[in-house]
Structures are given as structure tokens and as C-alpha cells.
C-alpha atoms as a PDB file:
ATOM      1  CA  UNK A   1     132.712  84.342 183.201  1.00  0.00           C
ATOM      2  CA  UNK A   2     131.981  88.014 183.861  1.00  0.00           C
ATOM      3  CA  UNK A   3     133.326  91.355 182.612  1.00  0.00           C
ATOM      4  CA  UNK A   4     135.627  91.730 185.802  1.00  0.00           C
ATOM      5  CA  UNK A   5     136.963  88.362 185.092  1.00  0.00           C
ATOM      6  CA  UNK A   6     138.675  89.867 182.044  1.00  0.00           C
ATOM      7  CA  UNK A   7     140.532  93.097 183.860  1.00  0.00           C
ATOM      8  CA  UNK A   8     143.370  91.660 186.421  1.00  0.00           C
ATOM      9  CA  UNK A   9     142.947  94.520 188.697  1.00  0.00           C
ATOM     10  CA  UNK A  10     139.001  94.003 189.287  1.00  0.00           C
ATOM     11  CA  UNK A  11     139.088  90.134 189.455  1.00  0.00           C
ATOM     12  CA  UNK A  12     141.001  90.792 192.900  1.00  0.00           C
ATOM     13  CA  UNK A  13     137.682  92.236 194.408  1.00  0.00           C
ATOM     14  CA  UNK A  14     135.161  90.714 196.719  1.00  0.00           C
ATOM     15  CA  UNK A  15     132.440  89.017 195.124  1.00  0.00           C
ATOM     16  CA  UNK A  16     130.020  91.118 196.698  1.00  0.00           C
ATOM     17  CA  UNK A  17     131.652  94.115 195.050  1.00  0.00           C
ATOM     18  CA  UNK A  18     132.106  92.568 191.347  1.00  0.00           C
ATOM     19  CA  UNK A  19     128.588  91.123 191.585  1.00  0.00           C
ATOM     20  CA  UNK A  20     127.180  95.230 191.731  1.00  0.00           C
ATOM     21  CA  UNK A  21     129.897  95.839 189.032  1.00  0.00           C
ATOM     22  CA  UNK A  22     128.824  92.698 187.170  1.00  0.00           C
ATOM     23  CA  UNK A  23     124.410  94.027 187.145  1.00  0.00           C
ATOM     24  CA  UNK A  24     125.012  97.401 187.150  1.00  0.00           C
ATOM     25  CA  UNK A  25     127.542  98.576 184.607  1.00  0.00           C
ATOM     26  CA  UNK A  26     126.564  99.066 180.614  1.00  0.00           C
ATOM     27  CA  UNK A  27     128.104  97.152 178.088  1.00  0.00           C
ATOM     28  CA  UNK A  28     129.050  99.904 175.333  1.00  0.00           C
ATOM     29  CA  UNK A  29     131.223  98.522 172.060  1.00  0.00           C
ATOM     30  CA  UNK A  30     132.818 101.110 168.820  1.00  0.00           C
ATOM     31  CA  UNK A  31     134.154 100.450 165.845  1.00  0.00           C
ATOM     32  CA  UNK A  32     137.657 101.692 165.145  1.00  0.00           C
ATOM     33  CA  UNK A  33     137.515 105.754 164.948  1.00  0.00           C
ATOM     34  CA  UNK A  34     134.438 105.825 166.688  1.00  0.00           C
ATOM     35  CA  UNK A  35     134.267 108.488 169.630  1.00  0.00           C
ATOM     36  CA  UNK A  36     133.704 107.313 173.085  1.00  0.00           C
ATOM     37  CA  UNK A  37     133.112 111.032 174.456  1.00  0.00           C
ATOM     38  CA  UNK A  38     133.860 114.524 173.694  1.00  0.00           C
ATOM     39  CA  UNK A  39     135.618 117.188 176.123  1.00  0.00           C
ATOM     40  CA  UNK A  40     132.904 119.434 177.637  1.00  0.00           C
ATOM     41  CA  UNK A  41     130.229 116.814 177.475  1.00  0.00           C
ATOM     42  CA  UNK A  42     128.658 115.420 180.786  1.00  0.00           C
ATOM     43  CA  UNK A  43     130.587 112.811 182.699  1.00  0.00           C
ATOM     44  CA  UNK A  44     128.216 110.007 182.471  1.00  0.00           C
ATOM     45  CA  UNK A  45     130.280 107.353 184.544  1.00  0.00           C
ATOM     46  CA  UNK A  46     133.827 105.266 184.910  1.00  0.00           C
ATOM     47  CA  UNK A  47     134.564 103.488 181.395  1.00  0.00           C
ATOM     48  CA  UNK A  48     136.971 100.387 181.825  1.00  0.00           C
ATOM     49  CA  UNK A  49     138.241  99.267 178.356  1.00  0.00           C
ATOM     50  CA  UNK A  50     137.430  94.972 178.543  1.00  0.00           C
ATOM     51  CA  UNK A  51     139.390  95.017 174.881  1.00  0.00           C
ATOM     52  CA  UNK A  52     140.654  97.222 172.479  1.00  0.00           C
ATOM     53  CA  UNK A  53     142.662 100.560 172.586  1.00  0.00           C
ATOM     54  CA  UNK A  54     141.239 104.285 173.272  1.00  0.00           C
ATOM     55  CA  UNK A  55     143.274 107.434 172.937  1.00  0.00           C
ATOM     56  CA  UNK A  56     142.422 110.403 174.857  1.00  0.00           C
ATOM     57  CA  UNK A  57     143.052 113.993 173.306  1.00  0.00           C
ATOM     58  CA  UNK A  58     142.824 117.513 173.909  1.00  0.00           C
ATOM     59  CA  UNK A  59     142.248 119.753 171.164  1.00  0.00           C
ATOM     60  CA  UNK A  60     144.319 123.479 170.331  1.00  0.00           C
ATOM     61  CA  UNK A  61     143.659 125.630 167.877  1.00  0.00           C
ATOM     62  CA  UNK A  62     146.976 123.722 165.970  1.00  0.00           C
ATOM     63  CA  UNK A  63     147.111 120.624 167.074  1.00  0.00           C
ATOM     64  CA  UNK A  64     145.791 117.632 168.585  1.00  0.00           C
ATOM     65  CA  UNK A  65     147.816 116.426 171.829  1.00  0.00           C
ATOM     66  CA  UNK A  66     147.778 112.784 172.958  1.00  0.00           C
ATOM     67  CA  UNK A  67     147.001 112.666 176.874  1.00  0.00           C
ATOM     68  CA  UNK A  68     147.318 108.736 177.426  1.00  0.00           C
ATOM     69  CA  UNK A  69     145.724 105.605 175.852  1.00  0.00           C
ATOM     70  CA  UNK A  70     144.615 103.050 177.548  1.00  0.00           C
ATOM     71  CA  UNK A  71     144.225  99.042 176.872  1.00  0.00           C
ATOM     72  CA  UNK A  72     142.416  96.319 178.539  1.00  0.00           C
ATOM     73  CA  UNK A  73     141.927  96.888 182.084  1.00  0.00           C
ATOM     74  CA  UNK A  74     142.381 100.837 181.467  1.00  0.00           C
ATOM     75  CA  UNK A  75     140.228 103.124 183.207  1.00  0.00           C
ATOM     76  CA  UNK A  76     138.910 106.549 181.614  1.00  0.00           C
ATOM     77  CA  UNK A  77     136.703 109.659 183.072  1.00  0.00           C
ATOM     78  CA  UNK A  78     137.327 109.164 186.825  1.00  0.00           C
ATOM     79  CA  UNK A  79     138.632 112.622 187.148  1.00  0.00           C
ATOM     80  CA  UNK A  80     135.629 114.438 185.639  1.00  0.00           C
ATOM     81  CA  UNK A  81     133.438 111.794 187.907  1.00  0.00           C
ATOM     82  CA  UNK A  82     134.920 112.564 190.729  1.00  0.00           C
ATOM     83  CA  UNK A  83     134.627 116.388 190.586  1.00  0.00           C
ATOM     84  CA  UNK A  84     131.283 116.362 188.795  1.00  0.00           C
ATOM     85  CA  UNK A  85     132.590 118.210 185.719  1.00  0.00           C
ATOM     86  CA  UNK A  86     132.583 117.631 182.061  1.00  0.00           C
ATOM     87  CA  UNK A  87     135.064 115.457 180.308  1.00  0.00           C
ATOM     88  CA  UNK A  88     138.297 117.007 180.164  1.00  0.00           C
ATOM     89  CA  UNK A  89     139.207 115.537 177.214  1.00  0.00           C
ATOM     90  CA  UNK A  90     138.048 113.453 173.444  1.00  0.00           C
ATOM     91  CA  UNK A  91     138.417 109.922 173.905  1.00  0.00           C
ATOM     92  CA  UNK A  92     138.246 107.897 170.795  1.00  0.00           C
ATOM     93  CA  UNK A  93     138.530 104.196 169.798  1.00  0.00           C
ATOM     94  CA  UNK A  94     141.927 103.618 168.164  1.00  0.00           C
ATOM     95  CA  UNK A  95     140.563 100.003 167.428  1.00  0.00           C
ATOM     96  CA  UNK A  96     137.904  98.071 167.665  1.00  0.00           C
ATOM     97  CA  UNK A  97     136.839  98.688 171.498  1.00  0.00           C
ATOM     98  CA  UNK A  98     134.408  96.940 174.226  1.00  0.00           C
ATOM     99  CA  UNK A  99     134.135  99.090 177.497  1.00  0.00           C
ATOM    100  CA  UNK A 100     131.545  98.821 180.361  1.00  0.00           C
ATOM    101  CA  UNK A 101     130.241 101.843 181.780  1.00  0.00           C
ATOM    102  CA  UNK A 102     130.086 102.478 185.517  1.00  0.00           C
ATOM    103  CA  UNK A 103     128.036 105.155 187.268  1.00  0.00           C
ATOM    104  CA  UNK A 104     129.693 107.022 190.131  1.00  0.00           C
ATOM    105  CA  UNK A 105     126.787 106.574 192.855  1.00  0.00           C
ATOM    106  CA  UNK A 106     127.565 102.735 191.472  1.00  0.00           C
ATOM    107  CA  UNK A 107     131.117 102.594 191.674  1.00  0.00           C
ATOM    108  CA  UNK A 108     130.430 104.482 195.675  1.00  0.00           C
ATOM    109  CA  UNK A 109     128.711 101.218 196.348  1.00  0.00           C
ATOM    110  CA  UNK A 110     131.594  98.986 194.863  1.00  0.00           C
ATOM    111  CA  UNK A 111     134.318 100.789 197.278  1.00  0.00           C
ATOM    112  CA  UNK A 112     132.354 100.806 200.450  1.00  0.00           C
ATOM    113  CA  UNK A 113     132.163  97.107 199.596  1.00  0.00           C
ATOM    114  CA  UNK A 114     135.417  96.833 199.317  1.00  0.00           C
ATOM    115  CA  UNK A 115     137.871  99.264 199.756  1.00  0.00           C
ATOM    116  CA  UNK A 116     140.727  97.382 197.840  1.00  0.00           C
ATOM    117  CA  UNK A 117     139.175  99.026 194.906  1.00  0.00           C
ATOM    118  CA  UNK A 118     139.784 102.628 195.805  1.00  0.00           C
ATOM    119  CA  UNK A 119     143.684 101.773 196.365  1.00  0.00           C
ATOM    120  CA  UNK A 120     143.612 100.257 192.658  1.00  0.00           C
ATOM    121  CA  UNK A 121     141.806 103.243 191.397  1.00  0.00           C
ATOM    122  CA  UNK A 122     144.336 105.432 192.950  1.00  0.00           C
ATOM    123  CA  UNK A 123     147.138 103.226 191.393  1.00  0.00           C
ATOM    124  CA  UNK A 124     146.101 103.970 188.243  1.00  0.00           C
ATOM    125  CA  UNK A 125     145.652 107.708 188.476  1.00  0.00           C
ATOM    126  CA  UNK A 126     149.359 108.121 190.035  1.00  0.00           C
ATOM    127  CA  UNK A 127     151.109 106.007 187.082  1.00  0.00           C
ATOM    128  CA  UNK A 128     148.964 108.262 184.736  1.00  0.00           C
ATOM    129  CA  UNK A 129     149.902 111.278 186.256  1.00  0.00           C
ATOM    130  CA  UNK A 130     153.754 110.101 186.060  1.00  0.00           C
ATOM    131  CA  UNK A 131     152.948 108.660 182.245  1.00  0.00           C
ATOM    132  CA  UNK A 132     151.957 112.699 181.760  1.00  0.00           C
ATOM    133  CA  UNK A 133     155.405 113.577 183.161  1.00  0.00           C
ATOM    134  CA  UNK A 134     157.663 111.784 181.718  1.00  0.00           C
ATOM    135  CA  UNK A 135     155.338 112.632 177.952  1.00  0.00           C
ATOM    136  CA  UNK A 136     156.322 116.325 179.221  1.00  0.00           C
ATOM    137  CA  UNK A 137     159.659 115.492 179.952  1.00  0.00           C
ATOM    138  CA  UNK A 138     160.236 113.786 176.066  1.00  0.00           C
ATOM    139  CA  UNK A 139     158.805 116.857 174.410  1.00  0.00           C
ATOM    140  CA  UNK A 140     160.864 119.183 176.269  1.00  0.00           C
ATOM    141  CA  UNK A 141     164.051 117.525 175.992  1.00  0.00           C
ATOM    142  CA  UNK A 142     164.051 116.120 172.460  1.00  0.00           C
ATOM    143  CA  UNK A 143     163.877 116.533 168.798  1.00  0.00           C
ATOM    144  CA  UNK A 144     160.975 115.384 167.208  1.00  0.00           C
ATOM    145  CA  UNK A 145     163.692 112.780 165.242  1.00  0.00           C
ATOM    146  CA  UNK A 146     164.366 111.347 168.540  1.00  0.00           C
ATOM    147  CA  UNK A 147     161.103 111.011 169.746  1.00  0.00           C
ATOM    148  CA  UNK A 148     159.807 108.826 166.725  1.00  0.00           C
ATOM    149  CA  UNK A 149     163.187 106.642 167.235  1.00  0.00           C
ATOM    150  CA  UNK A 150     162.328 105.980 170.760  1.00  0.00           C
ATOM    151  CA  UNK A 151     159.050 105.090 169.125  1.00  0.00           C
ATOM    152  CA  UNK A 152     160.214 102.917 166.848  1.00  0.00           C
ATOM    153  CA  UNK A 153     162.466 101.310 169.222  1.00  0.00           C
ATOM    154  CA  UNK A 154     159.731 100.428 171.694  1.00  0.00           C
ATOM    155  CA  UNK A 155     157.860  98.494 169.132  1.00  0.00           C
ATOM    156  CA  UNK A 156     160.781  96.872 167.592  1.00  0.00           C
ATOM    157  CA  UNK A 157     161.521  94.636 170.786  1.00  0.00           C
ATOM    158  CA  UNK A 158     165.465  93.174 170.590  1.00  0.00           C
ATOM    159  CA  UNK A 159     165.569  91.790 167.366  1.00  0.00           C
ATOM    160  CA  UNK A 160     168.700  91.562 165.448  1.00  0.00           C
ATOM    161  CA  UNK A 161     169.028  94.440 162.853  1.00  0.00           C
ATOM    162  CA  UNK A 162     166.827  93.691 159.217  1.00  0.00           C
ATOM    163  CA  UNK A 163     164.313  91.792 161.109  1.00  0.00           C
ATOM    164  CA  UNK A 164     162.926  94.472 162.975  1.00  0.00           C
ATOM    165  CA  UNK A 165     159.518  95.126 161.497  1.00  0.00           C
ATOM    166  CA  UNK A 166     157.578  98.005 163.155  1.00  0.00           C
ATOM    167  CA  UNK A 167     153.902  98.023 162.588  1.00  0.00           C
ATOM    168  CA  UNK A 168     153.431 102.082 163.263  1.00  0.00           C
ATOM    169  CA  UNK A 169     150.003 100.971 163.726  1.00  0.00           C
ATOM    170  CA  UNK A 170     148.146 104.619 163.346  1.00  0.00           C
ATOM    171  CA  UNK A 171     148.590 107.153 161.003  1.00  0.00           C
ATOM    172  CA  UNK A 172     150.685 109.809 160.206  1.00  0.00           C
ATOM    173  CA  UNK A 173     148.861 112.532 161.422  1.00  0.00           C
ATOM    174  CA  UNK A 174     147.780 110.475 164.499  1.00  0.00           C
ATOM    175  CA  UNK A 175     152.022 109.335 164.857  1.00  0.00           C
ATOM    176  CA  UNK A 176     152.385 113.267 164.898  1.00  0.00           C
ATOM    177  CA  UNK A 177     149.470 113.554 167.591  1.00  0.00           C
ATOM    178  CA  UNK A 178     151.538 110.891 169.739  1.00  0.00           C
ATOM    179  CA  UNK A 179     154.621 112.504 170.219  1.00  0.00           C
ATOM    180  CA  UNK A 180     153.344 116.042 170.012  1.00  0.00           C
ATOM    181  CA  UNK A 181     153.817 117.646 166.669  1.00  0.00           C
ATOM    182  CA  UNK A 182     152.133 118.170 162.883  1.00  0.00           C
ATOM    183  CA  UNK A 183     152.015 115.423 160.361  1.00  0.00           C
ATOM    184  CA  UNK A 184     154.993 117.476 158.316  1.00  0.00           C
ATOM    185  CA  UNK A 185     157.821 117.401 160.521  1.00  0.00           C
ATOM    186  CA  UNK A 186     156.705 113.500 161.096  1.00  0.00           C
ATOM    187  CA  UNK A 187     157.217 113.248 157.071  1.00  0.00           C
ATOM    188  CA  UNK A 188     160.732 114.663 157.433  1.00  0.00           C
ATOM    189  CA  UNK A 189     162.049 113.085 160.465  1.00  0.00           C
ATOM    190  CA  UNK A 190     161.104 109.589 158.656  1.00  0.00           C
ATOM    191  CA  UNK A 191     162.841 110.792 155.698  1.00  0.00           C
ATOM    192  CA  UNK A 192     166.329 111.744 157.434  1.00  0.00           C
ATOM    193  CA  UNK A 193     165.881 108.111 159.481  1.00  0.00           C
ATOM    194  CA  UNK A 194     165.954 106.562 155.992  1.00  0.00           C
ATOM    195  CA  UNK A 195     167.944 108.365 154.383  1.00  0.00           C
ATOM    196  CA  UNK A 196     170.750 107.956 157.257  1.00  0.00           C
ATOM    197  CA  UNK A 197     170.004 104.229 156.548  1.00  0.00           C
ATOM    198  CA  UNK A 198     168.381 103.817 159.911  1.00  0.00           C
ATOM    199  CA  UNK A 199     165.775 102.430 158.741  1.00  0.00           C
ATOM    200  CA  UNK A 200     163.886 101.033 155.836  1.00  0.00           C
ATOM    201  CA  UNK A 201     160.514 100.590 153.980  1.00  0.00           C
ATOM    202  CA  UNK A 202     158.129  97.215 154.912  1.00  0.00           C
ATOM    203  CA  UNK A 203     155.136  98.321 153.180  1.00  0.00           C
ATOM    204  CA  UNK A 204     152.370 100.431 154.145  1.00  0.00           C
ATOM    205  CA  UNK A 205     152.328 101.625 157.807  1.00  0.00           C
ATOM    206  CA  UNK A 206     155.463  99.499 158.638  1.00  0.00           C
ATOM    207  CA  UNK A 207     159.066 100.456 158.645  1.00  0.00           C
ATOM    208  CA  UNK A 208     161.905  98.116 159.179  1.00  0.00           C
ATOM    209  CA  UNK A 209     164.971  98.948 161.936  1.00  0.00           C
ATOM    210  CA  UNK A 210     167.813  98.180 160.379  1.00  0.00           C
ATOM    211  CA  UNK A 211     170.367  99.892 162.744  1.00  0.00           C
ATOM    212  CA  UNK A 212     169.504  99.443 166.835  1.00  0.00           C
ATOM    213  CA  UNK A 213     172.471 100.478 168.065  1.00  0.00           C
ATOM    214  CA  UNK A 214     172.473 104.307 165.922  1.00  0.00           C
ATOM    215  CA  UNK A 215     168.712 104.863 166.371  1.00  0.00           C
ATOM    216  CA  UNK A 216     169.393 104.328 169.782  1.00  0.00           C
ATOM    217  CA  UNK A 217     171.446 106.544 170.236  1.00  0.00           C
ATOM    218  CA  UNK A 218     169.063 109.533 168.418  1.00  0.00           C
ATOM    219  CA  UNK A 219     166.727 108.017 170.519  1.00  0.00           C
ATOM    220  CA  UNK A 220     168.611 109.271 173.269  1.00  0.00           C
ATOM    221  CA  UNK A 221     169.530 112.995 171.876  1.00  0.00           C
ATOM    222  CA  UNK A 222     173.360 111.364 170.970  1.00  0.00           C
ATOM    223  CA  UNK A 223     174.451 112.456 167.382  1.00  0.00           C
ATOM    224  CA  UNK A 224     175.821 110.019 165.590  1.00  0.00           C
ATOM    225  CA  UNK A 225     177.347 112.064 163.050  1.00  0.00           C
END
């Protein structure tokens, strides 16, 4: 079974298109922390992450600000590609990652093969332009403290309160990254979630939820008093 096999979105092509995709593409695997690419450099192709998890970054003179990540079946550098720039961004391996590597004038033969592929591609740039929205959206609208309950929240799934254990799965300063701050204010906003008995220690990197319905409602910009 080939690399397309493995990404949904590709095993939908023609074989005549995953075939070229199949021969032609580099196999390119990083350890945890490892960088993929840096912003500036040449873009040397279409990565699509097989396995693993990549964040992509921009860099200020402050701060480091999370543009998306992407998972298996998760494109990156088809923008730069496309308009024959540099990388706009840093993309780095937030675990163990296996990617193949796609060169444009490749990928121009794999959508005049089939053209199914340049609808997908498309797909996946409009939900990360409206991922980039709604990230803007978040930071304008709430409190640090509320974004790192939403974040919480969506790793907790609907478990019932004290059995809630949240792998943060990053750390601190990379948390602070994610929802678009410095590693200080993450420190405090953890600190007023505990001490408000939202939540609780479960060892390092892991917190436990032990009130939904309250850090919900922070979550949401509500105060609860």
C-alpha cells in the first residue's frame, strides 16, 4: 500500500494521478522539534504530513504566533509554490513526523491528470483561511483565561467532572504560542483556573477539569463570579 493510500483526500484520485504522486514525491521523516523549513527559504515543493503533527509559525520581534498545524493528510507550502516565493512561514515537527515532498511542475502533472485534485487542494486552503479567522476572531474577543479554557475544553471531550484529564501536550511557552501570548500570562491564567477550583493538577503537562459547566462559561467570556 502506497503513501496516498494513507491520506483520505488523495486515495480518491485516479490511479494514473497517484501512480506520478506515488514515483515522484520524496519521502522526508523528523524527529520531534526538528524543523521542516524556515520562512524566507526557497519553496522546494507541496509537503503532505502521512503521520505526525507540524506547527507552522511566524516569528515577531516578541513573540512567536501559531498560523495552523496540520495532521495526517495536512498539506503545507502550497501558497509559496504557487506564487514562486519563499516560505512564508517556520514549520516545525511538533512530534515525530513522516511527510512526502511534492514538486510543483510534479503536482501540475497530478491535476491535469485529474482535476479532482485541484478542488481538494482548494478545500483545504479555504478551511485554512477560515481556521485563520476564526484564530483572529478568539484573540480579539477574549481574555487570554478564556482562550486556554476553550483549550482545555476541546481536549477534555464530555467527561463527567474529576475524570477529565487534559494532556496539554506542548509546552508552556509553545501553549502561549497557540493562543497568542508569552509564557507568563499562560503561568497566571493556569493559576487563577486552579485557584477558582476549575481545575486541578494530573502531573506533569496534564491538568484535570474538574468543573465543565464554569470553565465553560470563561470559555465563553461569561463571568462566573
Amino acid at each position: 500500500m502506497g503513501w496516498t493510500a494513507t491520506v483520505p483526500w488523495l486515495a480518491e484520485l485516479n490511479p494514473a494521478a497517484r501512480s506520478l504522486l506515488e514515483s515522484r514525491a520524496s519521502r522526508r521523516a523528523f524527529r520531534a522539534g526538528a524543523v521542516l523549513f524556515i520562512a524566507g527559504t526557497r519553496a522546494a515543493g507541496v509537503w503532505f504530513v502521512v503521520s505526525g503533527r507540524v506547527t507552522v509559525t511566524r516569528v515577531t520581534a516578541d513573540r512567536v504566533h501559531v498560523i495552523h498545524g496540520e495532521g495526517p493528510g495536512g498539506t503545507l507550502g502550497e501558497v509559496p509554490v504557487f506564487l514562486g516565493r519563499g516560505y512564508l512561514a517556520t514549520a516545525s515537527a511538533e512530534t515525530d513526523v513522516e511527510c512526502r515532498l511534492v514538486p510543483r511542475a510534479v503536482l501540475e502533472r497530478a491535476l491535469a491528470l485529474d482535476p479532482g485534485l485541484a478542488v481538494r487542494l482548494m478545500e483545504r486552503l479555504a478551511l485554512r483561511v477560515q481556521g485563520l479567522v476564526e484564530r483572529l476572531d478568539a484573540l480579539a474577543g477574549h481574555t487570554v483565561t478564556a482562550r486556554l479554557a476553550r483549550f482545555l475544553l476541546d481536549r477534555s471531550g464530555p467527561s463527567r467532572p474529576g475524570e477529565s484529564v487534559v494532556a496539554i501536550g506542548m509546552t508552556q511557552t509553545a501553549l502561549a504560542a497557540e493562543l497568542g501570548t508569552v509564557r507568563e500570562v499562560i503561568v497566571r491564567s493556569l493559576r487563577v483556573l486552579r485557584r477558582s477550583g476549575l481545575i486541578g493538577s494530573a502531573g506533569r503537562g496534564k491538568v484535570v477539569v474538574l468543573d465543565h459547566e464554569r470553565l465553560t462559561m470563561i470559555a465563553n467570556g461569561v463571568s462566573t463570579g
